[in-house]
C-alpha atoms as a PDB file:
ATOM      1  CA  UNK A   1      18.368  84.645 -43.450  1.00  0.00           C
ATOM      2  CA  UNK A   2      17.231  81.038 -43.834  1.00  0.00           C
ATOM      3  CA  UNK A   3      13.457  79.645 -42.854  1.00  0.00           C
ATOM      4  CA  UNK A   4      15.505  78.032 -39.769  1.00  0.00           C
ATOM      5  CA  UNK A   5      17.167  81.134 -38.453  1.00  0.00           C
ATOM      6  CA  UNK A   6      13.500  83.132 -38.715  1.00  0.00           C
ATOM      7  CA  UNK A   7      12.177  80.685 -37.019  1.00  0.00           C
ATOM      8  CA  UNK A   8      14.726  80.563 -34.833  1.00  0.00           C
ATOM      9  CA  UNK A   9      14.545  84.283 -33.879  1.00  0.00           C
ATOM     10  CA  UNK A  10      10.625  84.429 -33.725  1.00  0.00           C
ATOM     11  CA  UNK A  11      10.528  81.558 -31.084  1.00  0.00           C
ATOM     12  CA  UNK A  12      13.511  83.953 -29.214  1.00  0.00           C
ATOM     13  CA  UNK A  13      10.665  86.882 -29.089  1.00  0.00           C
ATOM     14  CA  UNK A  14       7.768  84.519 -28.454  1.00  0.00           C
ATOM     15  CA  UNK A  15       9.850  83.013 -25.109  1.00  0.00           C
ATOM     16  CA  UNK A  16      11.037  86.329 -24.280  1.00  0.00           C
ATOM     17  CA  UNK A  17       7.508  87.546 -24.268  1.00  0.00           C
ATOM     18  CA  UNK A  18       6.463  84.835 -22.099  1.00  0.00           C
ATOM     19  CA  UNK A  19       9.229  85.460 -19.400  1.00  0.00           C
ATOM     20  CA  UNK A  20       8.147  89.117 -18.808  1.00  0.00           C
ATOM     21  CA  UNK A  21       4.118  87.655 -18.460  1.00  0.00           C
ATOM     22  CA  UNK A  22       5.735  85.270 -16.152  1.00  0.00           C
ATOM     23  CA  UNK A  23       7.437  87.729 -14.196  1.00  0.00           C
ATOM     24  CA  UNK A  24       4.949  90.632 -13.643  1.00  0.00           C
ATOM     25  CA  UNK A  25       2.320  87.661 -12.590  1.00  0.00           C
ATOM     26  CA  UNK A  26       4.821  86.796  -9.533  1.00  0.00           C
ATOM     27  CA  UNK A  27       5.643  90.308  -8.716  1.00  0.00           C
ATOM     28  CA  UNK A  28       1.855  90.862  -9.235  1.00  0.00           C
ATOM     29  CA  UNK A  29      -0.421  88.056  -9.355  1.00  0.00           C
ATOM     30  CA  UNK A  30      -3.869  88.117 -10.876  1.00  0.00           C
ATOM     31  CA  UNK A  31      -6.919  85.417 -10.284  1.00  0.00           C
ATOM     32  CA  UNK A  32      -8.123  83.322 -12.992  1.00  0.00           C
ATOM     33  CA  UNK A  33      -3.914  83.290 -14.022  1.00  0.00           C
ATOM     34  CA  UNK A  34      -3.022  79.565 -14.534  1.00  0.00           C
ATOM     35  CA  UNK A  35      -0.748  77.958 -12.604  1.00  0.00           C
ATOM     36  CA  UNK A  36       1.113  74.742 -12.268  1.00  0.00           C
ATOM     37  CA  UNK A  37       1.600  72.686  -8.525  1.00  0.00           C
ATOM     38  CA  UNK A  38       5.142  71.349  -8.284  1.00  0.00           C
ATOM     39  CA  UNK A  39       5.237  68.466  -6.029  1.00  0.00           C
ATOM     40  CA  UNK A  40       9.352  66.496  -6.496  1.00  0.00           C
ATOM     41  CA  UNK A  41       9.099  66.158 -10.181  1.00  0.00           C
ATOM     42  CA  UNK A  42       5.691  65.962 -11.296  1.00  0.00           C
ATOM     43  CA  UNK A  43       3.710  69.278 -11.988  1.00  0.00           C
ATOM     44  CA  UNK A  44      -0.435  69.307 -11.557  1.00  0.00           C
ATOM     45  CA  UNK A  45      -2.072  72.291 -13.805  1.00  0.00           C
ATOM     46  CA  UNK A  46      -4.188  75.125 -11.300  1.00  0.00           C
ATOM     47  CA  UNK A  47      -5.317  78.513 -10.972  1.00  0.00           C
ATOM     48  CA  UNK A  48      -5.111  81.421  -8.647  1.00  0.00           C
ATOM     49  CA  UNK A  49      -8.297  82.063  -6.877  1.00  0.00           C
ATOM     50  CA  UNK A  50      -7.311  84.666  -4.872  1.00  0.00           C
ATOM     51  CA  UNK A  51      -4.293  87.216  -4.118  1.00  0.00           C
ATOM     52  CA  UNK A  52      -4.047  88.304  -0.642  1.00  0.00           C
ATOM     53  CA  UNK A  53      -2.916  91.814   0.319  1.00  0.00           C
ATOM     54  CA  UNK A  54      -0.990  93.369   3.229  1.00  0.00           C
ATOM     55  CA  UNK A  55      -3.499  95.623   4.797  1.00  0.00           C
ATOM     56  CA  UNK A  56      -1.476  98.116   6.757  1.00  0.00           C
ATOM     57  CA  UNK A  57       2.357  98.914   7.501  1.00  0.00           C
ATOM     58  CA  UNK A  58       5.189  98.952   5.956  1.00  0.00           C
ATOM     59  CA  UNK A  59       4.104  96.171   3.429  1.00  0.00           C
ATOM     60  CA  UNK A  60       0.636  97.515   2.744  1.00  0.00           C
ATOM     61  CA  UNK A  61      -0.529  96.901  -0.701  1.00  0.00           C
ATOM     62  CA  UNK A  62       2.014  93.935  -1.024  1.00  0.00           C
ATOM     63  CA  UNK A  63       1.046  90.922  -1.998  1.00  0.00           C
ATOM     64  CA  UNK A  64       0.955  88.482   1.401  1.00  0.00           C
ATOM     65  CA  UNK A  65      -0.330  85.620  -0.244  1.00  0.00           C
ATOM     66  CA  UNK A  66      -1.898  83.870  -3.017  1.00  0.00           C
ATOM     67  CA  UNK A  67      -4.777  81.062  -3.516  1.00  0.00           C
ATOM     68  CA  UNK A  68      -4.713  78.210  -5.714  1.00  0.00           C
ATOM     69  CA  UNK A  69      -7.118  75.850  -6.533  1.00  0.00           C
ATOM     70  CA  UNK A  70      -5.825  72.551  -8.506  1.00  0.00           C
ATOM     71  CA  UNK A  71      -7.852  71.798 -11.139  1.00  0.00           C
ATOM     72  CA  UNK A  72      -9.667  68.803 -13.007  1.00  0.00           C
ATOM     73  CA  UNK A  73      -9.789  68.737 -17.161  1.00  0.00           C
ATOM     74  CA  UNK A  74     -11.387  66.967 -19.987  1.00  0.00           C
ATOM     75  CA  UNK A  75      -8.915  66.295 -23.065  1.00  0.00           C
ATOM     76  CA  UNK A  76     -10.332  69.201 -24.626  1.00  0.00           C
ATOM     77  CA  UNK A  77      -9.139  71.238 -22.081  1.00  0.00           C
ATOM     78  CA  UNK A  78      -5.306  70.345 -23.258  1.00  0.00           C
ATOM     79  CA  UNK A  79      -3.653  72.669 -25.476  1.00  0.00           C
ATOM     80  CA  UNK A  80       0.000  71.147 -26.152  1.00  0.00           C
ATOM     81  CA  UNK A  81       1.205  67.478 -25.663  1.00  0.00           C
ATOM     82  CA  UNK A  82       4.852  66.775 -25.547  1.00  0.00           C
ATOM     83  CA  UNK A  83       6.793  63.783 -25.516  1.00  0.00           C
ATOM     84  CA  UNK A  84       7.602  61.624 -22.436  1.00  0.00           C
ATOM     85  CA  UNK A  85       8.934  58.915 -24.056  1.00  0.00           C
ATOM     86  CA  UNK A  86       5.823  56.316 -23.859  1.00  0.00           C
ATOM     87  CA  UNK A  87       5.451  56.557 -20.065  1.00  0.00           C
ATOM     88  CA  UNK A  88       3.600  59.753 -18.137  1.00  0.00           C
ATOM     89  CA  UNK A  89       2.483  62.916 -19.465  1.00  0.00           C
ATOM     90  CA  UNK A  90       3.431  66.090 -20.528  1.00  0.00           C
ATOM     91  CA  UNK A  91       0.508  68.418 -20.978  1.00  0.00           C
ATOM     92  CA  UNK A  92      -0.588  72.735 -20.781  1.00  0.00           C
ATOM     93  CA  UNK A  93      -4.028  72.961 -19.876  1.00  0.00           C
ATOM     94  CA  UNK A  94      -6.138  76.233 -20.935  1.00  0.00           C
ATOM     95  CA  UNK A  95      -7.513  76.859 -17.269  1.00  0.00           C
ATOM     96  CA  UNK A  96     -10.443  78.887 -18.644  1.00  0.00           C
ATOM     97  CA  UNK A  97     -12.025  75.981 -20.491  1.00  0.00           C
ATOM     98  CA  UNK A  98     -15.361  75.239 -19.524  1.00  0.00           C
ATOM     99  CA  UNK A  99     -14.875  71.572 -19.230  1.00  0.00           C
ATOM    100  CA  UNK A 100     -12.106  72.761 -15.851  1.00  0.00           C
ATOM    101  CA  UNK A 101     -13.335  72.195 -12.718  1.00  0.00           C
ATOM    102  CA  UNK A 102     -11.564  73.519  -9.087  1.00  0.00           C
ATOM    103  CA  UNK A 103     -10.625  71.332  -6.707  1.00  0.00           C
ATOM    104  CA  UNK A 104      -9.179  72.128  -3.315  1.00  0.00           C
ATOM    105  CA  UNK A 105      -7.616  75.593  -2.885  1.00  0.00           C
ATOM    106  CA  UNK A 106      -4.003  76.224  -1.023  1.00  0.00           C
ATOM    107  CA  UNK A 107      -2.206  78.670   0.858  1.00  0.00           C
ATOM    108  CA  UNK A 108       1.051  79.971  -0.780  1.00  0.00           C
ATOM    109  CA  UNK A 109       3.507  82.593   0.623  1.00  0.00           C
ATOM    110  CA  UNK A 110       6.165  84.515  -1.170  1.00  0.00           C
ATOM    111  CA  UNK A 111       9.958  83.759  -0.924  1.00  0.00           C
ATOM    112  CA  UNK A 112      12.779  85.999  -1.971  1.00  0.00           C
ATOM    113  CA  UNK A 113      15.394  83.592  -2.641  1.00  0.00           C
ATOM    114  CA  UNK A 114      18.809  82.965  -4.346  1.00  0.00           C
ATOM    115  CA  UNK A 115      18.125  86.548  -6.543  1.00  0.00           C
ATOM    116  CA  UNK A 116      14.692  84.678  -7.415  1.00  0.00           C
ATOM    117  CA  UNK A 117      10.877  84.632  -6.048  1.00  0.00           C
ATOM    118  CA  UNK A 118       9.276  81.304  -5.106  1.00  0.00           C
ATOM    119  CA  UNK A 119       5.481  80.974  -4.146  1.00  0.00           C
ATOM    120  CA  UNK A 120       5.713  77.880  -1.625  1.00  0.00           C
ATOM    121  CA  UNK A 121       2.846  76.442   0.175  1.00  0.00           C
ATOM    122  CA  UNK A 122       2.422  78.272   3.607  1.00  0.00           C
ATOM    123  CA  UNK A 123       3.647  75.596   6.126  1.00  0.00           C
ATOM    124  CA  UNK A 124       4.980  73.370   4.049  1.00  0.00           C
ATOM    125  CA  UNK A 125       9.025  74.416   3.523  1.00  0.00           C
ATOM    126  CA  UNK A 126       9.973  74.066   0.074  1.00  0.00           C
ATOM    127  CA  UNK A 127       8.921  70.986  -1.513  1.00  0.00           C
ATOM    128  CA  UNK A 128       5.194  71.790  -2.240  1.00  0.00           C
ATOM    129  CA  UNK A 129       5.760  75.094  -4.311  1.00  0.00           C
ATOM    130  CA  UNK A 130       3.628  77.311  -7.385  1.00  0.00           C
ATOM    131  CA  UNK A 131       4.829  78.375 -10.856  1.00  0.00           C
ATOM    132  CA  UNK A 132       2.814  80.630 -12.285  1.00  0.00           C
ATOM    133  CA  UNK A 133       2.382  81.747 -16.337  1.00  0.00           C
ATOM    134  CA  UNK A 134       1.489  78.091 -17.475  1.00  0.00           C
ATOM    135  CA  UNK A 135      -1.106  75.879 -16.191  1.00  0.00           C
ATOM    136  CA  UNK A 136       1.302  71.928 -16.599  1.00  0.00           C
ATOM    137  CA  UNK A 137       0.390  68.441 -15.461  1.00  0.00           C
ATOM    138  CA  UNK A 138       3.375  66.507 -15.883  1.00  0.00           C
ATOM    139  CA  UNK A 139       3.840  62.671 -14.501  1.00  0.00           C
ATOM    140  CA  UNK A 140       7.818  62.197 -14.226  1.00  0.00           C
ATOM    141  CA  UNK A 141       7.648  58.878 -16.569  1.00  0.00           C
ATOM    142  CA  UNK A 142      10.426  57.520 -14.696  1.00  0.00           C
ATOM    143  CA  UNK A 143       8.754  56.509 -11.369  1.00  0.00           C
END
């Protein structure tokens, strides 16, 4: 094999890896696991500060609803930087950096959707929604 198809095939593993963190974290979310606050286009980097539990019936145990705070960051705080073209941003923030700070914390309910789950903000339809895995601030460069 060439350096390119190694490469190639190590950032396969390295993305599958990532997608099977991603998934177990919305089946079962955890606090302190960074997050990212879609709002249209643009993505602000958070974390989950809490995970809310069904208490009794049929759903008991289940997750009901999770907590996250956006977050403030210093530049050190940033831990990849890709390119927008000369307008906006495109950054991953390590959420556990001590120079993050938590702002205001948010309801978000679960959605089973189009073979998919969705964490969108409790009351607020499906605009103001949660990814969680990767803690992004992105400024669509376009607007």
């Amino acid at each position: 094999m060439s350096d390119w198809s190694d490469t190639f095939a190590e950032t396969a593993v390295i993305a599958e890896a990532e997608r099977i963190v991603r998934d177990a974290l919305y089946d079962d979310p955890i606090v302190g696991a960074p997050a990212s606050i879609g709002v249209g286009s643009d993505s602000y980097p958070a974390v989950v500060t809490d995970v809310v539990r069904y208490k009794t019936g049929a759903k008991a145990g289940k997750v009901r609803k999770i907590l996250v705070a956006q977050v403030n960051y210093e530049p050190a705080a940033v831990t990849a930087r890709r390119e927008t073209g000369g307008y906006g941003h495109d950054h991953t923030i390590d959420v556990t950096h001590p120079s993050v700070t938590v702002r205001d914390k948010r309801a978000y309910t679960r959605r089973d959707r189009f073979g998919g789950v969705r964490w969108v903000r409790e009351g607020g339809g499906d605009y103001d929604r949660v990814a969680l895995g990767e803690a992004r601030d992105y400024r669509d460069p376009h607007f």
